[in-house]
N, C-alpha and C. Protein backbone atom coordinates (compact mmCIF):
# COMPACT_ATOMS: atom_id res chain seq x y z
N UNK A 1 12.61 -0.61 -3.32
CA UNK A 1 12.14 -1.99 -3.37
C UNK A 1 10.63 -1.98 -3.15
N UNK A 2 9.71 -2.51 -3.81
CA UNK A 2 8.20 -2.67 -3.94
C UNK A 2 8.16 -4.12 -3.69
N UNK A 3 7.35 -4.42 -2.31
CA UNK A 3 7.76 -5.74 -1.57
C UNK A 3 5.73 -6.03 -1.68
N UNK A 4 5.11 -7.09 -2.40
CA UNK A 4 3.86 -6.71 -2.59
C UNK A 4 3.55 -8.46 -1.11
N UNK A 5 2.78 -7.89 -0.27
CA UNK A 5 1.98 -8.89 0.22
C UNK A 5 0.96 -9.04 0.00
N UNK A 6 1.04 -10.10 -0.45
CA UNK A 6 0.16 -11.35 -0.38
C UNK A 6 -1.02 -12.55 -0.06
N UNK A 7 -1.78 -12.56 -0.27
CA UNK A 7 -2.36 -14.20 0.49
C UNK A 7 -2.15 -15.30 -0.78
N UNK A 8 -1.90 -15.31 -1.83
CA UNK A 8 -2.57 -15.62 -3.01
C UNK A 8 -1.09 -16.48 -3.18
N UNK A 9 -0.73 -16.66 -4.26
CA UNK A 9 0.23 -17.25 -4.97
C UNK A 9 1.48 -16.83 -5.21
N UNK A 10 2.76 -17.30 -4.98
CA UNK A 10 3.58 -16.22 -5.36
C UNK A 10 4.34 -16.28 -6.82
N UNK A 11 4.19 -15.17 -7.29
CA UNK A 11 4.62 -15.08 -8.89
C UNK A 11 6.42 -15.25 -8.30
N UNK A 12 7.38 -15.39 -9.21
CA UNK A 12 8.67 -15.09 -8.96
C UNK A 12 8.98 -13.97 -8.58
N UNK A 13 9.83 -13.43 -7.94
CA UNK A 13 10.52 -12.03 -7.57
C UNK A 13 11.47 -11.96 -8.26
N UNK A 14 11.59 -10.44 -8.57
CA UNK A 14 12.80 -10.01 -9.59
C UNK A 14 12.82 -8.78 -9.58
N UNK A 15 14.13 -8.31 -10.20
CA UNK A 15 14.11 -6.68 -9.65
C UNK A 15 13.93 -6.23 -8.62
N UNK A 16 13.19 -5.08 -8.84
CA UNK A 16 12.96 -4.32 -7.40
C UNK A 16 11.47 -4.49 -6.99
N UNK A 17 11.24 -5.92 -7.49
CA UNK A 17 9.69 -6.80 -7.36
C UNK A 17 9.97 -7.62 -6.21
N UNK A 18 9.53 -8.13 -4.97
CA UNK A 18 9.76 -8.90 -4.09
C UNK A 18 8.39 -9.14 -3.92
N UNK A 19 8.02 -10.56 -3.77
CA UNK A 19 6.34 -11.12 -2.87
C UNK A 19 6.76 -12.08 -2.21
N UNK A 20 5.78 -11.76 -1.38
CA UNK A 20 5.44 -12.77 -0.01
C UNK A 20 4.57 -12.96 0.64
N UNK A 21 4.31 -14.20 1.48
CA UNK A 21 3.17 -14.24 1.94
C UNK A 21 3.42 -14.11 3.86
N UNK A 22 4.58 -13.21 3.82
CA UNK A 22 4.81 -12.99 5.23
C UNK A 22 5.00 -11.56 5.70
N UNK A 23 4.52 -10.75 6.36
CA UNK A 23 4.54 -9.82 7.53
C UNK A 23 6.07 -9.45 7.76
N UNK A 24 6.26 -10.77 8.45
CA UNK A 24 7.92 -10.21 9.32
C UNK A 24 8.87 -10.63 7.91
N UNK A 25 8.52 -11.56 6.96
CA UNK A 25 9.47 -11.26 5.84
C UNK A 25 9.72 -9.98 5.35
N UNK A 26 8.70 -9.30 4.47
CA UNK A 26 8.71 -7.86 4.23
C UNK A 26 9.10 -7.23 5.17
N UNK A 27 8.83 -7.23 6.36
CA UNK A 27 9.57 -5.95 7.31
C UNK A 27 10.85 -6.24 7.24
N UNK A 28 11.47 -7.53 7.46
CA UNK A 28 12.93 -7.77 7.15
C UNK A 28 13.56 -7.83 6.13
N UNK A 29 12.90 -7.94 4.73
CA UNK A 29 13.42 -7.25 3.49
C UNK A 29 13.61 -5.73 3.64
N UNK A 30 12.18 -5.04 4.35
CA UNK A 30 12.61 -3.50 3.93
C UNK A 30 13.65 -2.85 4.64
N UNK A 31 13.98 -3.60 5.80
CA UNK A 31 15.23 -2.78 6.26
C UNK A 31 16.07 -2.69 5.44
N UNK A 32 16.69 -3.55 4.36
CA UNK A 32 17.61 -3.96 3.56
C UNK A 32 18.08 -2.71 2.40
N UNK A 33 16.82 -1.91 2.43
CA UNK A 33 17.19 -1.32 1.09
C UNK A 33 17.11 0.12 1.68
N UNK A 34 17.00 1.66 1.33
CA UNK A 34 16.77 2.94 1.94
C UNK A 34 15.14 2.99 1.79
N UNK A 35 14.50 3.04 0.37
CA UNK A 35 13.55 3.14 0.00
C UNK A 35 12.90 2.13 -0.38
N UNK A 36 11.72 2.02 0.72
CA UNK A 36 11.23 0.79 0.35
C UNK A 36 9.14 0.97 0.71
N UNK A 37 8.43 0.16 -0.69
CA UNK A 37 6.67 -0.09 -0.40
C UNK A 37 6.93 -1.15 -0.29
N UNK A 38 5.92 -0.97 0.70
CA UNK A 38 5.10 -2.63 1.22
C UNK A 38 4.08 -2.53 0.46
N UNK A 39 3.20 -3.36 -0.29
CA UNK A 39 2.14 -3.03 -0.68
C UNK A 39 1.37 -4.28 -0.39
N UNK A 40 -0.11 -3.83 -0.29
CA UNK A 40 -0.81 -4.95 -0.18
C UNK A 40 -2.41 -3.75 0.37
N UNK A 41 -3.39 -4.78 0.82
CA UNK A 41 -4.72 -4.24 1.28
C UNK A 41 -4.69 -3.44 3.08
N UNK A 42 -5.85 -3.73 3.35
CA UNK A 42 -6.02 -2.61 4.37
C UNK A 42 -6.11 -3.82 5.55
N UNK A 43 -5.82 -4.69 5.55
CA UNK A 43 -5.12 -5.60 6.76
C UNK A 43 -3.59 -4.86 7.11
N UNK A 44 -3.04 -5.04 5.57
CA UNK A 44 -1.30 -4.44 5.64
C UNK A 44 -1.33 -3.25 6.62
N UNK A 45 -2.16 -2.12 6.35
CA UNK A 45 -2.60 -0.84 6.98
C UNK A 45 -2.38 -1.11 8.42
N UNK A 46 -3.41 -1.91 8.77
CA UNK A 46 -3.98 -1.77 10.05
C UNK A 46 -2.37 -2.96 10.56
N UNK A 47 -1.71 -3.67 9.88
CA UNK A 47 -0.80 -4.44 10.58
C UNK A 47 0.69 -3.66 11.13
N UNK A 48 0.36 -2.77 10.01
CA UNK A 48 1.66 -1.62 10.18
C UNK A 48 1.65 -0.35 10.56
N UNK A 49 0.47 -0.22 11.10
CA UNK A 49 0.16 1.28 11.81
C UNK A 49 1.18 1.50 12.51
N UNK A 50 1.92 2.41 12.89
CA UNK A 50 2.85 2.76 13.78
C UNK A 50 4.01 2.64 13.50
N UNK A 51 4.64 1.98 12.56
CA UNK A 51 5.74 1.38 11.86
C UNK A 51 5.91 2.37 10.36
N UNK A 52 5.26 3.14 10.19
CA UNK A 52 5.56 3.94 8.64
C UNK A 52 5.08 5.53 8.86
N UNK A 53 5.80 6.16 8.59
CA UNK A 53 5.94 7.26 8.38
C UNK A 53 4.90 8.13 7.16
N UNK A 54 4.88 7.44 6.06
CA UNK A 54 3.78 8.15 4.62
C UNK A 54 3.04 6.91 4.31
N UNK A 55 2.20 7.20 3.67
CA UNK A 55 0.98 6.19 3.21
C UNK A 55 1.12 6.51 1.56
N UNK A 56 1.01 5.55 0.33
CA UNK A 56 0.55 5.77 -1.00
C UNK A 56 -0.20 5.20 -0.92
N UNK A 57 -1.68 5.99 -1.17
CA UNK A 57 -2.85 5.27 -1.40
C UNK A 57 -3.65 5.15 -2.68
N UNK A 58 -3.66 4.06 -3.27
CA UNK A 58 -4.87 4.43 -4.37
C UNK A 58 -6.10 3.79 -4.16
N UNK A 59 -7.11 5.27 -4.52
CA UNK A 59 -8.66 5.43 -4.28
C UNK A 59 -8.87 4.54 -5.36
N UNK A 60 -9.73 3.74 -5.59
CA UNK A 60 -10.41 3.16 -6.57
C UNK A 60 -12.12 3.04 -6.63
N UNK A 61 -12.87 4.23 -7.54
CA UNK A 61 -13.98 4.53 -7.70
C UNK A 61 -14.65 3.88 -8.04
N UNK A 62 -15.10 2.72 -7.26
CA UNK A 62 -16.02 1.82 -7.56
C UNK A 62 -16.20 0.86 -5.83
N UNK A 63 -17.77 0.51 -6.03
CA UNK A 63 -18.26 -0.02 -4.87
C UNK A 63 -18.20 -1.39 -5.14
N UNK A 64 -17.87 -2.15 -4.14
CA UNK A 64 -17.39 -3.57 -4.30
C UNK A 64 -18.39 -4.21 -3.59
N UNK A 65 -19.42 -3.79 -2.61
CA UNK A 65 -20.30 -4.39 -1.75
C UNK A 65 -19.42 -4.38 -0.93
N UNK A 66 -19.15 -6.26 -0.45
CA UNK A 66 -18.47 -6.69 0.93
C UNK A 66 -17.14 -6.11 1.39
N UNK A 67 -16.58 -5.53 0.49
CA UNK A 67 -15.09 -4.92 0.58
C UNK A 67 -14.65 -4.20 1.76
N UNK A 68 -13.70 -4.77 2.03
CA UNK A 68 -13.15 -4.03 3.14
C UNK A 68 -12.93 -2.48 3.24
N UNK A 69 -12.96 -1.51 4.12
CA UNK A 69 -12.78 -0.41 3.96
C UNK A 69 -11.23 0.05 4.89
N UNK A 70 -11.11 1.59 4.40
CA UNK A 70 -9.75 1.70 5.15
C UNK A 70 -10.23 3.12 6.02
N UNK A 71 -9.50 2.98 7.16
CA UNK A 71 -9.99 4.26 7.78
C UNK A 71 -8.41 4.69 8.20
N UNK A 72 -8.06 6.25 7.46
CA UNK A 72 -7.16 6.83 7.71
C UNK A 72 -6.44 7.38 9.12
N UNK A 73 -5.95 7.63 9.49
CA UNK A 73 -5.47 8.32 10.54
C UNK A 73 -5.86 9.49 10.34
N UNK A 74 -6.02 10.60 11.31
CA UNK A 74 -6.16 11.49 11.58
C UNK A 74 -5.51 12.38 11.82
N UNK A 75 -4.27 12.41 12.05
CA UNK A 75 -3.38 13.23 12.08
C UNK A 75 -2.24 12.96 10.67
N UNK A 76 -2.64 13.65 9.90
CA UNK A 76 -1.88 12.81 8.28
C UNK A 76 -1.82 14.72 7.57
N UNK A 77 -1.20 14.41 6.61
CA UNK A 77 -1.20 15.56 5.91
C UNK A 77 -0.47 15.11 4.51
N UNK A 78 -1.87 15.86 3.62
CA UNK A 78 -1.99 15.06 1.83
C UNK A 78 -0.95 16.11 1.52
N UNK A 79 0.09 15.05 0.82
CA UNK A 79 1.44 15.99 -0.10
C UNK A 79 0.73 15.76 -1.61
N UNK A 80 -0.11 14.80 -2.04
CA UNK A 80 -0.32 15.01 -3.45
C UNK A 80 -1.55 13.94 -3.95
N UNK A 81 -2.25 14.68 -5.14
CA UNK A 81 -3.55 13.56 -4.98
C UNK A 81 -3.23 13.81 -6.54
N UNK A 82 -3.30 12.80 -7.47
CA UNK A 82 -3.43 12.64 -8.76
C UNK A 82 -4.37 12.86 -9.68
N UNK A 83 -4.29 13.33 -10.58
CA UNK A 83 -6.01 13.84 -11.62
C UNK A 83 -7.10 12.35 -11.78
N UNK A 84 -7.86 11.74 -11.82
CA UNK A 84 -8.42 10.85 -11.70
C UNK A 84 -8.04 10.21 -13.04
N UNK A 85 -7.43 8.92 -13.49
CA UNK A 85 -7.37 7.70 -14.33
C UNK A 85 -8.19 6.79 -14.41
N UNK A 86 -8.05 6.50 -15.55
CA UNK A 86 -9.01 5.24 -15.72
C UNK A 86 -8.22 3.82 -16.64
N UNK A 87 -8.51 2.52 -16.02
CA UNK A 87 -7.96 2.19 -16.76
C UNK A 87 -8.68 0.53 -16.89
N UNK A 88 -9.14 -0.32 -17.73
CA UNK A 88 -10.07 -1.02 -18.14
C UNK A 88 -11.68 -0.78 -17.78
N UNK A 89 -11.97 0.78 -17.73
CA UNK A 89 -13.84 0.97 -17.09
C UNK A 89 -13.64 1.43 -15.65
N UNK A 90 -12.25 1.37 -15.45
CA UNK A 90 -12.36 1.52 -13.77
C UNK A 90 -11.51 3.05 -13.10
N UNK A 91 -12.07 3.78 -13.36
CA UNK A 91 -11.27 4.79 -12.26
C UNK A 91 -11.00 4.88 -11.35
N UNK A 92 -9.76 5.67 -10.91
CA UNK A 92 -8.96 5.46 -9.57
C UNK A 92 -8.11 6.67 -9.48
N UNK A 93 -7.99 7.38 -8.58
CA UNK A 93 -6.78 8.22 -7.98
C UNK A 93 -5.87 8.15 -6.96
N UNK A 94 -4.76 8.52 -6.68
CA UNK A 94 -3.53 8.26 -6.15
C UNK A 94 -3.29 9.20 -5.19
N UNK A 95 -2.97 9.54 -4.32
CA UNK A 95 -2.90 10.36 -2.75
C UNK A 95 -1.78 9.70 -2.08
N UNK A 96 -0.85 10.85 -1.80
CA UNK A 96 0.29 10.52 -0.77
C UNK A 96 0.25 11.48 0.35
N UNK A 97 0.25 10.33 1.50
CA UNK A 97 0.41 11.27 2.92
C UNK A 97 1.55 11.25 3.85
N UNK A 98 2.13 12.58 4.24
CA UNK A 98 2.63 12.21 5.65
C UNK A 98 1.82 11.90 6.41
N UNK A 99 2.58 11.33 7.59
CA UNK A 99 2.14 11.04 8.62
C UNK A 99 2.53 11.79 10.02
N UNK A 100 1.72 12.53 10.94
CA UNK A 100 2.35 12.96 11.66
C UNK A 100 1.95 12.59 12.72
N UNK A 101 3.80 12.47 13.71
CA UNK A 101 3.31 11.51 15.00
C UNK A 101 3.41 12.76 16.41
């Protein structure tokens, strides 16, 4: 289940698509299923530190100015980083981590 948070609008949910504009909704959807992303920005990160086990992150190669940044944990270990894509002018790569507690 790919549960995407939100601030913005919510499109319909369908499939294995779920949005919301709640925290404890998504955490109480993801119990529901075995395999489950939360997705969203680096608020989500910092809201769920301690609560997740692996991180999917995608890098996106480009400077935004005011943009928020994400600062990883430190005790993590990269299972896989993707060849760099591009896709409308914009490149980006993909990195999955454990997490170790």
């Amino acid at each position: 289940m790919n549960i995407i948070l939100t601030r913005g609008l919510l499109p319909t949910s369908e499939g294995n698509i779920c949005w919301t504009n709640s925290l404890a909704e998504a955490l109480s959807t993801s119990f529901l299923y075995e395999n489950t992303y939360i997705v969203g920005g680096s608020d989500i990160f910092h809201a769920m530190s301690g609560l997740v086990d692996g991180l999917l992150i995608t890098r996106v190669h480009v400077n935004i100015g005011r943009g928020k940044s994400l600062i990883l944990p430190l005790q993590k270990k990269l299972l896989y980083q993707s060849e760099k894509l591009i896709d409308y002018k914009t490149s980006y790569h993909y990195e999955i981590y454990k997490l170790k507690k």
